[in-house]
Protein backbone atom coordinates (compact mmCIF):
# COMPACT_ATOMS: atom_id res chain seq x y z
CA UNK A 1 0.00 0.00 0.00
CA UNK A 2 1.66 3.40 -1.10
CA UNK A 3 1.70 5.77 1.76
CA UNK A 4 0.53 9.22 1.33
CA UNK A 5 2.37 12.54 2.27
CA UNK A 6 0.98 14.33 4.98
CA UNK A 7 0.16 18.41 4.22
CA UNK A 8 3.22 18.79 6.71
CA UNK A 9 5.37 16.83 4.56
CA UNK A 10 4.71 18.32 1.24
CA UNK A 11 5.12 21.97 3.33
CA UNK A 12 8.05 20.82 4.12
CA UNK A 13 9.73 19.39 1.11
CA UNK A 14 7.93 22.79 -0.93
CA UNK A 15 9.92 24.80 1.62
CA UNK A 16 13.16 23.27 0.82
CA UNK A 17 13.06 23.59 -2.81
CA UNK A 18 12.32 27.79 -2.12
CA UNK A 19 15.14 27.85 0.02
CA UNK A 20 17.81 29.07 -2.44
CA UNK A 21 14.66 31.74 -4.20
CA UNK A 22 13.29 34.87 -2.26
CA UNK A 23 10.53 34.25 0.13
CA UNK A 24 7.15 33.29 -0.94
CA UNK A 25 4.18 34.06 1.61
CA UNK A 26 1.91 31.32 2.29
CA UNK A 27 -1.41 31.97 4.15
CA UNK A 28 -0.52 30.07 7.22
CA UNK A 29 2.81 31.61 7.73
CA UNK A 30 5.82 33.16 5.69
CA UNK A 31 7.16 30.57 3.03
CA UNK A 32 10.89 31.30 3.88
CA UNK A 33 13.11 33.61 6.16
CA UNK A 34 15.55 35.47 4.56
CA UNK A 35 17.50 38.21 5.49
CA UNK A 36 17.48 41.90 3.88
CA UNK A 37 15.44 43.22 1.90
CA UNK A 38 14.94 39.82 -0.29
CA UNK A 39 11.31 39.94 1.78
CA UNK A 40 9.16 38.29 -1.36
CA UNK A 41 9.39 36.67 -4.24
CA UNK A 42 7.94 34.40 -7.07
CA UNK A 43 4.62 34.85 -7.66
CA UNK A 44 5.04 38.63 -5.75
CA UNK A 45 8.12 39.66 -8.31
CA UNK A 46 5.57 37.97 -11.35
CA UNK A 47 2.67 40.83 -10.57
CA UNK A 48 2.58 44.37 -10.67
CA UNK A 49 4.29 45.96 -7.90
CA UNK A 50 3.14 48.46 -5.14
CA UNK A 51 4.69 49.57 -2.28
CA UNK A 52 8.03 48.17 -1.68
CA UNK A 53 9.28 51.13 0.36
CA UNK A 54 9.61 51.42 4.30
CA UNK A 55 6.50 50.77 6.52
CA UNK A 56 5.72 53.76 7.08
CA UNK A 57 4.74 54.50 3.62
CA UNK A 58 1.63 52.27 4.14
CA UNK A 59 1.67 53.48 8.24
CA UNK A 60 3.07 50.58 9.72
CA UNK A 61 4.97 51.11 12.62
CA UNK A 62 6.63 48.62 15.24
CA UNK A 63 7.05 49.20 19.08
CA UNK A 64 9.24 48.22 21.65
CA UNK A 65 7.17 48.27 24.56
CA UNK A 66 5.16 51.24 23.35
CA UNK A 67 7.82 53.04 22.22
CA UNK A 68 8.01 53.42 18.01
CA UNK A 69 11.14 52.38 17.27
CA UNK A 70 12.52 53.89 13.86
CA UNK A 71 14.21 52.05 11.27
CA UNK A 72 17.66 52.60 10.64
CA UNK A 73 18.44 53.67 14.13
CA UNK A 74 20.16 51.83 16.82
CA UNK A 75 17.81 51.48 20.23
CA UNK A 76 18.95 49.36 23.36
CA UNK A 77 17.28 46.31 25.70
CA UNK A 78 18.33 45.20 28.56
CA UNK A 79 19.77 41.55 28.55
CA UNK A 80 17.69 39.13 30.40
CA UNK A 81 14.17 41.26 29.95
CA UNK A 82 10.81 40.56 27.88
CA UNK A 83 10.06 42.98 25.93
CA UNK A 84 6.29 43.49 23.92
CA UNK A 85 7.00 43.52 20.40
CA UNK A 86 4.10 45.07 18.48
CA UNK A 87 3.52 45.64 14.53
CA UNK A 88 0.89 48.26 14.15
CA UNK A 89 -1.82 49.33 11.79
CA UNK A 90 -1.70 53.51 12.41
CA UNK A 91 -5.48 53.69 10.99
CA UNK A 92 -7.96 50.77 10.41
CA UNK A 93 -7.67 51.37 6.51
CA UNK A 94 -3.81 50.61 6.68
CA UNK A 95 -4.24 46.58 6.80
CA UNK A 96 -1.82 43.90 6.46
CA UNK A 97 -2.09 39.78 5.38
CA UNK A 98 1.50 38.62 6.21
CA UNK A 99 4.47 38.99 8.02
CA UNK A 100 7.78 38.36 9.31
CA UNK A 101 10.06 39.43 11.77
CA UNK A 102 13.29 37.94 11.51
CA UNK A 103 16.14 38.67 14.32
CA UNK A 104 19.74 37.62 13.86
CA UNK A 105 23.05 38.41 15.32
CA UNK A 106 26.47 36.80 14.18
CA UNK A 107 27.48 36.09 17.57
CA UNK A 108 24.39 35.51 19.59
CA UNK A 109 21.85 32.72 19.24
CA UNK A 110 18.58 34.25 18.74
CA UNK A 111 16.69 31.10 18.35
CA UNK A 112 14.56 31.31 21.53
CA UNK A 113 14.71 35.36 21.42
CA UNK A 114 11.17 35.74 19.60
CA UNK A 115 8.12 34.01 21.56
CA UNK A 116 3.98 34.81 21.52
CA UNK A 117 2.31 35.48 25.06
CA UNK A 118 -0.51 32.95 25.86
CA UNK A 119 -3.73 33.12 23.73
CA UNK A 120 -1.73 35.08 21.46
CA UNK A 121 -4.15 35.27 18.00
CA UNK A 122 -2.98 35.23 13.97
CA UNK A 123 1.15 34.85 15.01
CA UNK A 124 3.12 32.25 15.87
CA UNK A 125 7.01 31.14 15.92
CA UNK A 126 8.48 30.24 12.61
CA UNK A 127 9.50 27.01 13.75
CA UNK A 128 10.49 25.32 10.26
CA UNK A 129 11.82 28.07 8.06
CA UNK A 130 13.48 30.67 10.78
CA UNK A 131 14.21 28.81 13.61
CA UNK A 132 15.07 25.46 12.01
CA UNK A 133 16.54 25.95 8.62
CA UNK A 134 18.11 29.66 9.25
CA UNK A 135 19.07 28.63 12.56
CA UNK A 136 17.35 32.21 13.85
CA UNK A 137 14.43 33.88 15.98
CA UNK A 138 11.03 34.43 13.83
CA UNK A 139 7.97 35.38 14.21
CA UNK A 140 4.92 34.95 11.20
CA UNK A 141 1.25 35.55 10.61
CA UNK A 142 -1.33 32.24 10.70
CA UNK A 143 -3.83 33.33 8.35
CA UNK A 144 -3.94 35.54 5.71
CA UNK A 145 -7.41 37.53 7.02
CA UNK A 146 -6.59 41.42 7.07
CA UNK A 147 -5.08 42.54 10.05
CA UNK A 148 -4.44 45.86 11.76
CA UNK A 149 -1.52 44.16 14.63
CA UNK A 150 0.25 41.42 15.73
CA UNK A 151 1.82 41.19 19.08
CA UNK A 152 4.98 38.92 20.18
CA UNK A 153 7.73 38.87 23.05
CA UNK A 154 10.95 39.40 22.14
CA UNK A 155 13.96 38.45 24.85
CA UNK A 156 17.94 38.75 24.44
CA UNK A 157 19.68 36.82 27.16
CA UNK A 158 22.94 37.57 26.18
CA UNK A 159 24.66 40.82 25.49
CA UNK A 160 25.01 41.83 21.51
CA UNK A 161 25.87 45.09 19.76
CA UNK A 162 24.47 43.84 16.60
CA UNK A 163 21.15 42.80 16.63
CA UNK A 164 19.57 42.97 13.15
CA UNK A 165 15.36 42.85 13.38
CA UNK A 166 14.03 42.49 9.40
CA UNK A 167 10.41 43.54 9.43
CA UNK A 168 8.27 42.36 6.17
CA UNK A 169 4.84 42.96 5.59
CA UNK A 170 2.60 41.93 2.40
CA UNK A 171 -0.19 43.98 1.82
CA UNK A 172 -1.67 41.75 -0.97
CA UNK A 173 -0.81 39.33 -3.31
CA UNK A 174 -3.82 38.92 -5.53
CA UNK A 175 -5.70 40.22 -9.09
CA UNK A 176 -1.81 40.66 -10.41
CA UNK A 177 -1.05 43.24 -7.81
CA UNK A 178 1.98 42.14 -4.90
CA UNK A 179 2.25 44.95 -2.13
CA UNK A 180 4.41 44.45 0.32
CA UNK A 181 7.12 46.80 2.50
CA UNK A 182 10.17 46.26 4.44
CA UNK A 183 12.47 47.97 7.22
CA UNK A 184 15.26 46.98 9.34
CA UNK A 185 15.59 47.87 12.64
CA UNK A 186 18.95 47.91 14.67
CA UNK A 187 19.18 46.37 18.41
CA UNK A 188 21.68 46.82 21.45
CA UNK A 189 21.55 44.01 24.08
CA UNK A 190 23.19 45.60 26.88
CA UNK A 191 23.67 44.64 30.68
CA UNK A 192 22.23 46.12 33.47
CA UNK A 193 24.02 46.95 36.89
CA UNK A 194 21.12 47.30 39.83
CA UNK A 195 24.07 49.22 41.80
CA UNK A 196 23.93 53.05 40.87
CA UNK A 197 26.78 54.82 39.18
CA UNK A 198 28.74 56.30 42.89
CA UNK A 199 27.85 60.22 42.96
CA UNK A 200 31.22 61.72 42.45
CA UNK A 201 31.06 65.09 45.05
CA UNK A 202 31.73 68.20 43.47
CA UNK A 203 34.05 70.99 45.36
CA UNK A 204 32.19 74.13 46.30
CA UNK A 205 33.40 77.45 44.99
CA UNK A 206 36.43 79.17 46.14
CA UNK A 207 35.06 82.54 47.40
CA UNK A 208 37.53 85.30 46.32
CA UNK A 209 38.29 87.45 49.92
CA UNK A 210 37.46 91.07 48.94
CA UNK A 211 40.00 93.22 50.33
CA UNK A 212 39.77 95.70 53.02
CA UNK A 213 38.82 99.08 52.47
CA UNK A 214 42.26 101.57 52.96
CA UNK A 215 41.81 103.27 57.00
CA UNK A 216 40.76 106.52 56.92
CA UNK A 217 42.19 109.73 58.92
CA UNK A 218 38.82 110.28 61.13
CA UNK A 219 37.82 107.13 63.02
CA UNK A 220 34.55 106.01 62.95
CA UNK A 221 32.61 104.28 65.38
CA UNK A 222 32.99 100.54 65.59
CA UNK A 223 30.33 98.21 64.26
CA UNK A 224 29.40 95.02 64.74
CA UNK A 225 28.63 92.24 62.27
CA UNK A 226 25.86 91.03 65.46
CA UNK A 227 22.03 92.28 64.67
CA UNK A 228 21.33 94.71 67.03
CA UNK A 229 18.40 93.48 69.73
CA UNK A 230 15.49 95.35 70.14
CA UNK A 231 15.08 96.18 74.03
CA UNK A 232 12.59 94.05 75.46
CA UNK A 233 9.65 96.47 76.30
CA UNK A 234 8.99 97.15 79.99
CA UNK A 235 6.01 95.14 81.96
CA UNK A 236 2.80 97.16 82.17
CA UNK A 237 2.22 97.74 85.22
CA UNK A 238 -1.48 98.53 85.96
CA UNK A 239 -1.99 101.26 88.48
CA UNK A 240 -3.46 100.52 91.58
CA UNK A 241 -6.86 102.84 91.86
CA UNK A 242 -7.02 105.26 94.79
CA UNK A 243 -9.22 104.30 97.84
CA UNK A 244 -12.43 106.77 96.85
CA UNK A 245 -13.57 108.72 99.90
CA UNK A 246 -17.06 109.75 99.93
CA UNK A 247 -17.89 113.09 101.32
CA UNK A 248 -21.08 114.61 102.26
CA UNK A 249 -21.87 117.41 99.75
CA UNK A 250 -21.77 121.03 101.58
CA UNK A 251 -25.41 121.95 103.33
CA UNK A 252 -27.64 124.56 102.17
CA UNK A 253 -28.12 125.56 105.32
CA UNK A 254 -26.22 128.30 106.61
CA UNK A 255 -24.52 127.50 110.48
CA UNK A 256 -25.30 130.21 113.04
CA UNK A 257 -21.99 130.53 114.97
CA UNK A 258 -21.66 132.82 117.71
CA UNK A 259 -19.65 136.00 116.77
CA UNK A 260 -16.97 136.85 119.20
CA UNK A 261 -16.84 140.45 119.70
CA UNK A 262 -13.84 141.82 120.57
CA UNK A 263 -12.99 143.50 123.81
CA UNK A 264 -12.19 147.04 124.60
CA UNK A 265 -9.12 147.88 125.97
């Protein structure tokens, strides 16, 4: 009885025979996993093509845990630390079928550096063409419906200078029209030292002595640097009232004294 090929096998043997072309997208996942800008090929190179440029010119953009990273430059990880990776739609009209995001470095393994977080939806690892025939990290769409993101984890656990993240998107590949775009992004895996840098202290200014004034012929009273203190103002000291005598207002009435007359001599 002649055994047939499983749709895994003929994948797989249809994968190897690409390997030496350019990459040709298949609806489950990215049909190969080269590096540079050789993102597409056969059937895409056979139609008209649109696009081609960075992602921004359809406004794609990719994060680093919320932070747009731009292509060309160089931006730094810490070794050791998950990081979201996210490939982003800027409007809903800016939609995407496939992907890949390739990561390689000539002297770090970057096999195990791209993951998905649990229940992730429409990416997964590309475990046949990235991480098992290019020997690096990948991560690929698993359908070809429209998308506006696609989320993954990426992780360095070693330190690199020279991390090289190839970002491919096809827009389309249908009715004789292949759009697709592509940018590379540059990575820094670089330790981090919990212990802060040691504060190195600073000397305070030298204050320049002003010189003394020149003594002149009429001496003038002394001073004192020492604030002068107010005198401390005297207790108040209530007065004690006067005892009030009472005295009986004069009488109408006049007093009949006797008159003393005076004597003759």
């Amino acid at each position: 009885m002649m055994l047939q090929p499983s749709v895994s096998t003929m994948l797989v043997v249809l994968a190897t025979l690409l390997r030496g072309g350019h990459v040709h997208a298949f609806p489950s996942e990215a049909g190969s996993c080269r590096a540079g800008g050789f993102a597409v090929g056969g059937s895409h190179r056979s139609r008209t093509q649109v696009g081609g440029g960075p992602l921004s010119d359809h406004g794609l953009e990719l994060s680093l845990e919320g932070t747009k990273l731009q292509a060309g430059n160089v931006s730094q990880i810490v070794v050791g630390t998950s990081y979201s990776l996210e490939l982003l739609a800027t409007t809903s009209t800016n939609t995407f079928r496939g992907f890949l995001m390739r990561l390689e470095s000539p002297n770090v393994d970057t096999i195990e550096a791209m993951s998905v977080p649990e229940n992730a939806n429409g990416i997964q690892v590309s475990e046949y063409f990235c991480v098992g025939i290019e020997g690096v990290g990948g991560l690929t769409h698993t359908t070809s419906n429209d998308k506006t993101q696609a989320s993954g984890l990426l992780q360095v656990d070693e330190t690199a200078v020279n991390l090289t993240l190839d970002v491919t998107v096809v827009v389309q590949n249908r009715q004789g029209v292949s759009e697709w775009y592509y940018s590379q992004f540059l990575l820094q895996a670089i330790s981090f030292s919990p212990t802060p840098a040691p504060v190195v202290p600073t000397k305070p200014p030298t204050m320049t002595p002003k010189p003394s004034p020149a003594p002149t012929m009429n001496p003038s009273p002394s001073t004192t640097n020492k604030p002068t203190r107010r005198p401390s103002p005297l207790p108040m000291v209530s007065p004690t009232p006067l005892p009030v005598t009472l005295t009986q207002p004069p009488s109408n009435r006049w007093t009949t004294r006797p008159t003393k007359t005076p004597t003759p001599p």
